[in-house]
PDB file of N, CA and C in Angstrom:
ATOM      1  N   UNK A   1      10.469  -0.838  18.684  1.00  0.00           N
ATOM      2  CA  UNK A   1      10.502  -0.160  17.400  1.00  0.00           C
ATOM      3  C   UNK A   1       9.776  -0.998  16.355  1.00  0.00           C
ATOM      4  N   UNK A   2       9.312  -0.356  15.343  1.00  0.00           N
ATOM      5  CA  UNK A   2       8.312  -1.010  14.133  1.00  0.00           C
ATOM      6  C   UNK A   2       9.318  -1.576  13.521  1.00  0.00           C
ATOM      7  N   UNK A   3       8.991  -2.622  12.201  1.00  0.00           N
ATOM      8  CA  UNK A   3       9.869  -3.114  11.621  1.00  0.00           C
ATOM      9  C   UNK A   3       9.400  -1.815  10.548  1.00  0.00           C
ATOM     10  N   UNK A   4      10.022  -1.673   9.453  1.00  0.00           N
ATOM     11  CA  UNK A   4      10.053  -0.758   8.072  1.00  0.00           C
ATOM     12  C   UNK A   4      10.122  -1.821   7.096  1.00  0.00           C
ATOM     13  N   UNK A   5       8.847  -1.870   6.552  1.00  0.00           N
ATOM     14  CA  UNK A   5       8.725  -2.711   4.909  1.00  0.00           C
ATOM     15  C   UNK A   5       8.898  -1.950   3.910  1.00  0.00           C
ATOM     16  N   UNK A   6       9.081  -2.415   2.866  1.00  0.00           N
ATOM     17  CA  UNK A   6       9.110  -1.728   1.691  1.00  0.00           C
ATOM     18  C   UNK A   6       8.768  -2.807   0.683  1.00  0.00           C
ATOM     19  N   UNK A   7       7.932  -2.379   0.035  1.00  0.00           N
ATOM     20  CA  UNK A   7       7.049  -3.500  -1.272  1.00  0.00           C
ATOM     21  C   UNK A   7       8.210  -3.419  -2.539  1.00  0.00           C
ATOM     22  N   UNK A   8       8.011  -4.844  -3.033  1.00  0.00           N
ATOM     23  CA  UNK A   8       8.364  -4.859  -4.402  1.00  0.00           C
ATOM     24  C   UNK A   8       8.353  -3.237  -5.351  1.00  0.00           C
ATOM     25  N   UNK A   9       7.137  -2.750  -4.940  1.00  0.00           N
ATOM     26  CA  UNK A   9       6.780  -1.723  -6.431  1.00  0.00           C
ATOM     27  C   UNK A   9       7.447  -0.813  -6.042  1.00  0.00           C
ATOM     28  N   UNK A  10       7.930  -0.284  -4.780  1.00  0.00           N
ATOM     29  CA  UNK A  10       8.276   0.941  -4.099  1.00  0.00           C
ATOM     30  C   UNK A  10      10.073   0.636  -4.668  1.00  0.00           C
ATOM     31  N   UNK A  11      10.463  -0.549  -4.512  1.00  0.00           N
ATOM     32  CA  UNK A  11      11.823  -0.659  -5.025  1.00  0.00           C
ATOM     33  C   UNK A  11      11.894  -0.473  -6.323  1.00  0.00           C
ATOM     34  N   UNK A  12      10.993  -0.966  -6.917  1.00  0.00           N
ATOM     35  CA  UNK A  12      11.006  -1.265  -8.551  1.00  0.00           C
ATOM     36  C   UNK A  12      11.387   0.378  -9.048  1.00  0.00           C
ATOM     37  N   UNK A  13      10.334   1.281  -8.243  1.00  0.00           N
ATOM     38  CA  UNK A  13      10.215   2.630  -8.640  1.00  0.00           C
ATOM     39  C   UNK A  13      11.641   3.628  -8.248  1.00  0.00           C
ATOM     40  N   UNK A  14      12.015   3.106  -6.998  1.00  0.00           N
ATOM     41  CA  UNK A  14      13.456   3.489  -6.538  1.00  0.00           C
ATOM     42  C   UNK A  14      14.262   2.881  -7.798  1.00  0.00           C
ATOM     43  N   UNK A  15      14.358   2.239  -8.118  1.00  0.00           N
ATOM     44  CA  UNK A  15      15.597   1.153  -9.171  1.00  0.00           C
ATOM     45  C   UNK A  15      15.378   2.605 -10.308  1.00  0.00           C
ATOM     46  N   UNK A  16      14.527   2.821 -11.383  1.00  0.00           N
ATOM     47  CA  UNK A  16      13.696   3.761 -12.237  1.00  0.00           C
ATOM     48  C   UNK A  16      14.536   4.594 -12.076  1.00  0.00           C
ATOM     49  N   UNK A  17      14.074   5.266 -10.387  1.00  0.00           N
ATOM     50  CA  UNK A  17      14.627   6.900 -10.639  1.00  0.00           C
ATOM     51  C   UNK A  17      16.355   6.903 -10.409  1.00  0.00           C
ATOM     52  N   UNK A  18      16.683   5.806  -9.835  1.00  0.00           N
ATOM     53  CA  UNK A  18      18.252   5.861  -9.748  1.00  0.00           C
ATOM     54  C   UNK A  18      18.595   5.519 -10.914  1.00  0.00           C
ATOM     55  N   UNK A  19      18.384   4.798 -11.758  1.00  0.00           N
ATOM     56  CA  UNK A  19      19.019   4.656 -13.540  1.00  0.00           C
ATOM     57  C   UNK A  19      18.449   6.104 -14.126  1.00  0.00           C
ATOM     58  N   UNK A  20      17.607   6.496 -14.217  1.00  0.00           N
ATOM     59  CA  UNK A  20      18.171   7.644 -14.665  1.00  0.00           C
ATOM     60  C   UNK A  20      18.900   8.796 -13.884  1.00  0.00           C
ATOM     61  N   UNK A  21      18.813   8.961 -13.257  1.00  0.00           N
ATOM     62  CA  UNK A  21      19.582   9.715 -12.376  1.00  0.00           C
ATOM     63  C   UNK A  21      20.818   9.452 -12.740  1.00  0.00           C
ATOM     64  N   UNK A  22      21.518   8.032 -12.315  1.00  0.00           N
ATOM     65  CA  UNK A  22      22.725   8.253 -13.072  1.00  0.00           C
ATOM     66  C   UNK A  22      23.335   8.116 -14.788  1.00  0.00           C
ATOM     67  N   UNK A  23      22.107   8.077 -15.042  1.00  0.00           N
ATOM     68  CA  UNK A  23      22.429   8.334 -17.029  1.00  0.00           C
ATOM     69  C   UNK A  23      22.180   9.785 -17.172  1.00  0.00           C
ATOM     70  N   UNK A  24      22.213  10.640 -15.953  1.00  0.00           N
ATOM     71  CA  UNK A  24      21.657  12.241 -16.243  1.00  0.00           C
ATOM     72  C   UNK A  24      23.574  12.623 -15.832  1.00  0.00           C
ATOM     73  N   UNK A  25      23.621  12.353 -14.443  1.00  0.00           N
ATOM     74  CA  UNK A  25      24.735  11.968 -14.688  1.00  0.00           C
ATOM     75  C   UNK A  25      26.187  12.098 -14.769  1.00  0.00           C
ATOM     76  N   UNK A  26      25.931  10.499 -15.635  1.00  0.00           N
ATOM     77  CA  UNK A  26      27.177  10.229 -16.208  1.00  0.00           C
ATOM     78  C   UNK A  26      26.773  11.286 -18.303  1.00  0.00           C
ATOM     79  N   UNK A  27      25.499  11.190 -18.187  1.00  0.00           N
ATOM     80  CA  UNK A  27      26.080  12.124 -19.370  1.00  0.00           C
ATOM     81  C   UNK A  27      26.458  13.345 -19.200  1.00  0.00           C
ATOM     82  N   UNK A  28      26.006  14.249 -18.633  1.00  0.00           N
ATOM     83  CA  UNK A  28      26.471  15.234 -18.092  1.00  0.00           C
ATOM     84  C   UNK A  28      27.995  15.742 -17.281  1.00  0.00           C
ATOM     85  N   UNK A  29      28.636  14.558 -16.471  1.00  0.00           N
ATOM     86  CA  UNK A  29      29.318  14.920 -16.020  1.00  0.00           C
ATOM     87  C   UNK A  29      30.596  13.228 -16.056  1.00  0.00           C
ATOM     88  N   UNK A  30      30.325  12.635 -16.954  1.00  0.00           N
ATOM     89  CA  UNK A  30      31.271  11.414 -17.184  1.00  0.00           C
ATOM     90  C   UNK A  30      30.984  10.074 -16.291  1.00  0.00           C
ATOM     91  N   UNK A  31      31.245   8.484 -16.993  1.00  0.00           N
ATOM     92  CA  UNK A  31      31.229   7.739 -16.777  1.00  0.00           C
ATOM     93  C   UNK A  31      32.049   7.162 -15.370  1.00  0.00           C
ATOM     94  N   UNK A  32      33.072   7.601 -15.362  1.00  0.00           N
ATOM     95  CA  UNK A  32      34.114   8.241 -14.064  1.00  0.00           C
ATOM     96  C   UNK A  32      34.079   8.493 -13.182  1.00  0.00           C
ATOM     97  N   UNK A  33      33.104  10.053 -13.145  1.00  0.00           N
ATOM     98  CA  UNK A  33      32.924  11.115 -12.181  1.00  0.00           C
ATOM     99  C   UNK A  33      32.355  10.247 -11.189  1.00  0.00           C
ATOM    100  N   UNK A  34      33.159  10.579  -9.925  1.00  0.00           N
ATOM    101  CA  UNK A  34      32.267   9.995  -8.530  1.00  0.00           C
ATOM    102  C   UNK A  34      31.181  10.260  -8.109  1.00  0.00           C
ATOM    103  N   UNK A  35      30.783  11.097  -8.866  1.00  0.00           N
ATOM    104  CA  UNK A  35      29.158  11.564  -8.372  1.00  0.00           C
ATOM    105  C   UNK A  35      28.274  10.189  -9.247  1.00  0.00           C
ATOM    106  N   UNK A  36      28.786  10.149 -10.409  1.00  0.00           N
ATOM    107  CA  UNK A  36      28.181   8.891 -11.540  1.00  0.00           C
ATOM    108  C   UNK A  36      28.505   7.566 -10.255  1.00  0.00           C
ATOM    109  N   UNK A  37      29.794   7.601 -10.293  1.00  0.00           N
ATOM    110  CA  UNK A  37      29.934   5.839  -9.290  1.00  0.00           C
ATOM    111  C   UNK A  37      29.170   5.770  -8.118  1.00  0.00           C
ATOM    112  N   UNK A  38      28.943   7.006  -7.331  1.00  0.00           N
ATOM    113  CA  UNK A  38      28.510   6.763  -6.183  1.00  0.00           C
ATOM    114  C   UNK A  38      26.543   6.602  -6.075  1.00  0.00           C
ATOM    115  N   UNK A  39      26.310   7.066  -7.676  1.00  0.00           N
ATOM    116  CA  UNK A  39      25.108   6.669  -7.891  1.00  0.00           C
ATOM    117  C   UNK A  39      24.773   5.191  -8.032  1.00  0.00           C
ATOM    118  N   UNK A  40      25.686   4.767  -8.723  1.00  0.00           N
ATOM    119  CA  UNK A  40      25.621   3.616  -9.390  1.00  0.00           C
ATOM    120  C   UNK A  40      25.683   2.403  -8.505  1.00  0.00           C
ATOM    121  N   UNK A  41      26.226   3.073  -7.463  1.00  0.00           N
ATOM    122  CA  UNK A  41      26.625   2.147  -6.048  1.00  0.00           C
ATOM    123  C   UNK A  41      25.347   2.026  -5.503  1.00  0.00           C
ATOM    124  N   UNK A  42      24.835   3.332  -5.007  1.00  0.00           N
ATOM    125  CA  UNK A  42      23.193   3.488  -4.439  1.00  0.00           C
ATOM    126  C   UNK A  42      22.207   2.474  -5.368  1.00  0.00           C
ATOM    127  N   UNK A  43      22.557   2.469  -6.441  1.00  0.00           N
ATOM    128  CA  UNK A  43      21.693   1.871  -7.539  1.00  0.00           C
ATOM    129  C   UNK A  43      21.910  -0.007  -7.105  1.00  0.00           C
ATOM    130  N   UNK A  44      23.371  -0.415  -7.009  1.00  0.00           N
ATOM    131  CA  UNK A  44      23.465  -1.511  -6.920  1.00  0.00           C
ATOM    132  C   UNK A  44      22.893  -2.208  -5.522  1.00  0.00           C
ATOM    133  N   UNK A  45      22.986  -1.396  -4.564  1.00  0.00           N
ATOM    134  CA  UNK A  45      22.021  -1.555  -2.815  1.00  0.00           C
ATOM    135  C   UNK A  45      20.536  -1.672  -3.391  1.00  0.00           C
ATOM    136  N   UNK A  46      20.100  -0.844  -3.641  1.00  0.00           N
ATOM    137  CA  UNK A  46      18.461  -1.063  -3.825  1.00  0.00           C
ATOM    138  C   UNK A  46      18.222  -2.360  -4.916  1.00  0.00           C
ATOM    139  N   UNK A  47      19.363  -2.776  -6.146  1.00  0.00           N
ATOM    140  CA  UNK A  47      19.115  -3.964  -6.619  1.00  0.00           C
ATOM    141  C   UNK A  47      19.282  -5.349  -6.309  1.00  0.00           C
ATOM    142  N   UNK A  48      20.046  -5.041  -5.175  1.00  0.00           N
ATOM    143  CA  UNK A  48      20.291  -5.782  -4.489  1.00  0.00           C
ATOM    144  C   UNK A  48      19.220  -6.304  -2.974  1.00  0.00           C
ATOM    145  N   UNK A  49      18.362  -5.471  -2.840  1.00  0.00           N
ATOM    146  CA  UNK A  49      17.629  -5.527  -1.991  1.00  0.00           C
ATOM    147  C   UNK A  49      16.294  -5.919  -2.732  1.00  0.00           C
ATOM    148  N   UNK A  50      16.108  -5.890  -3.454  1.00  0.00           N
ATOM    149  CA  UNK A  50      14.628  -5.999  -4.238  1.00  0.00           C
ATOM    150  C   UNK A  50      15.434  -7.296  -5.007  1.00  0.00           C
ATOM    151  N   UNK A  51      16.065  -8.066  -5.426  1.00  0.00           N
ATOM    152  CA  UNK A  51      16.576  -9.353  -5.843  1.00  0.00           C
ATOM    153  C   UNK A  51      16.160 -10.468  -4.197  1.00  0.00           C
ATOM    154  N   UNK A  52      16.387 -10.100  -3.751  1.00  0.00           N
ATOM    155  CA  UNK A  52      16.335 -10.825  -2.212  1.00  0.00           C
ATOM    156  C   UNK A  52      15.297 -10.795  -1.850  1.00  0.00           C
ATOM    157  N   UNK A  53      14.543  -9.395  -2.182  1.00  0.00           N
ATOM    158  CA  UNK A  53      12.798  -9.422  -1.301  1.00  0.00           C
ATOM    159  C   UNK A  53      12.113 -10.563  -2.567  1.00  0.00           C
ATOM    160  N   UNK A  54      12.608 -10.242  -3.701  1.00  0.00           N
ATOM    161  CA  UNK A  54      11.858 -10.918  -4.524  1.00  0.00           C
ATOM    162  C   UNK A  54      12.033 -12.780  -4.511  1.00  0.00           C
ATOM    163  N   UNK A  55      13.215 -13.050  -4.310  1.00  0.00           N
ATOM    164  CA  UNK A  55      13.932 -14.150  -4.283  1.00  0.00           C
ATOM    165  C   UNK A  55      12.992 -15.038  -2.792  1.00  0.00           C
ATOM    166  N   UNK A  56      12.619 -13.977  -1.941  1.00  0.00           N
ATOM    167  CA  UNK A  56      11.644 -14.516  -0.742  1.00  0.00           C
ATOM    168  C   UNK A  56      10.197 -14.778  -0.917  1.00  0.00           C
ATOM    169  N   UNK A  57       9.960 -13.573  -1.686  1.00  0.00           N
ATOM    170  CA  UNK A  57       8.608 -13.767  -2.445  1.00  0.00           C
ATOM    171  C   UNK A  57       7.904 -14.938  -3.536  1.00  0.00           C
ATOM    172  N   UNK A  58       9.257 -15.146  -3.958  1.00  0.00           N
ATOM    173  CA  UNK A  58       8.865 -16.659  -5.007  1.00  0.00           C
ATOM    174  C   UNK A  58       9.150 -17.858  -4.326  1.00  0.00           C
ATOM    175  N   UNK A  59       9.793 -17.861  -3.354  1.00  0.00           N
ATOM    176  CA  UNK A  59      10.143 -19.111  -2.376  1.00  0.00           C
ATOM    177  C   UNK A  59       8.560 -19.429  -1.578  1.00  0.00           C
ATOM    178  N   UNK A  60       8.330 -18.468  -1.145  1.00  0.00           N
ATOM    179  CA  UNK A  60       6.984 -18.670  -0.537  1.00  0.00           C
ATOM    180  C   UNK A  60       5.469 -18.903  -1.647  1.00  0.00           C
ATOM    181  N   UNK A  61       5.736 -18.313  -2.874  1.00  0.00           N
ATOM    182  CA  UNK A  61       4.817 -18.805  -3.424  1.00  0.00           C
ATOM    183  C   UNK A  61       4.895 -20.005  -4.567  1.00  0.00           C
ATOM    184  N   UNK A  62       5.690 -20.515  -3.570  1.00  0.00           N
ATOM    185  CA  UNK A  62       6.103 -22.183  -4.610  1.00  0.00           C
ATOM    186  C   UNK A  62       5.918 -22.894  -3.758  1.00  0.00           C
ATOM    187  N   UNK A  63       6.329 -22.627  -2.178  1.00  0.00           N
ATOM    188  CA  UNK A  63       5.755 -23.530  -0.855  1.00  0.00           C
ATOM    189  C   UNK A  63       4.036 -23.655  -0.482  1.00  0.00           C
ATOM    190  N   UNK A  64       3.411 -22.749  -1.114  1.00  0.00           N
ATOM    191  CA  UNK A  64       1.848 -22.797  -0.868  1.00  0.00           C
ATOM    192  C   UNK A  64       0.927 -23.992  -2.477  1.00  0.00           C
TER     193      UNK A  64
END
């Protein structure tokens, strides 16, 4: 099986559409509402994944 990359910009742009998404929402339907948390959750995985790709990315360009 291939490995699956995903670039910095492709997360950056995922991060984007999940903040608003859940400011659409939580205004719309409350700060509360599990549809708002369970965004916010999705939101915290992809920031969490692009903190780490990035965190690899500056490690290597401080070793060159």
């Amino acid at each position: 099986m291939g490995k699956h990359t995903i670039s910095l910009l492709d997360l950056e742009d995922a991060i984007v559409t999940l903040q608003n998404r859940m400011i659409d929402i939580g205004l719309s339907k409350g700060l509360t509402h599990p549809d708002t948390v369970k965004c916010s959750q999705e939101l915290d995985v992809v920031l969490n994944h692009f903190q780490q790709l990035n965190s690899k990315q500056n490690v290597y360009v401080h070793m060159n």
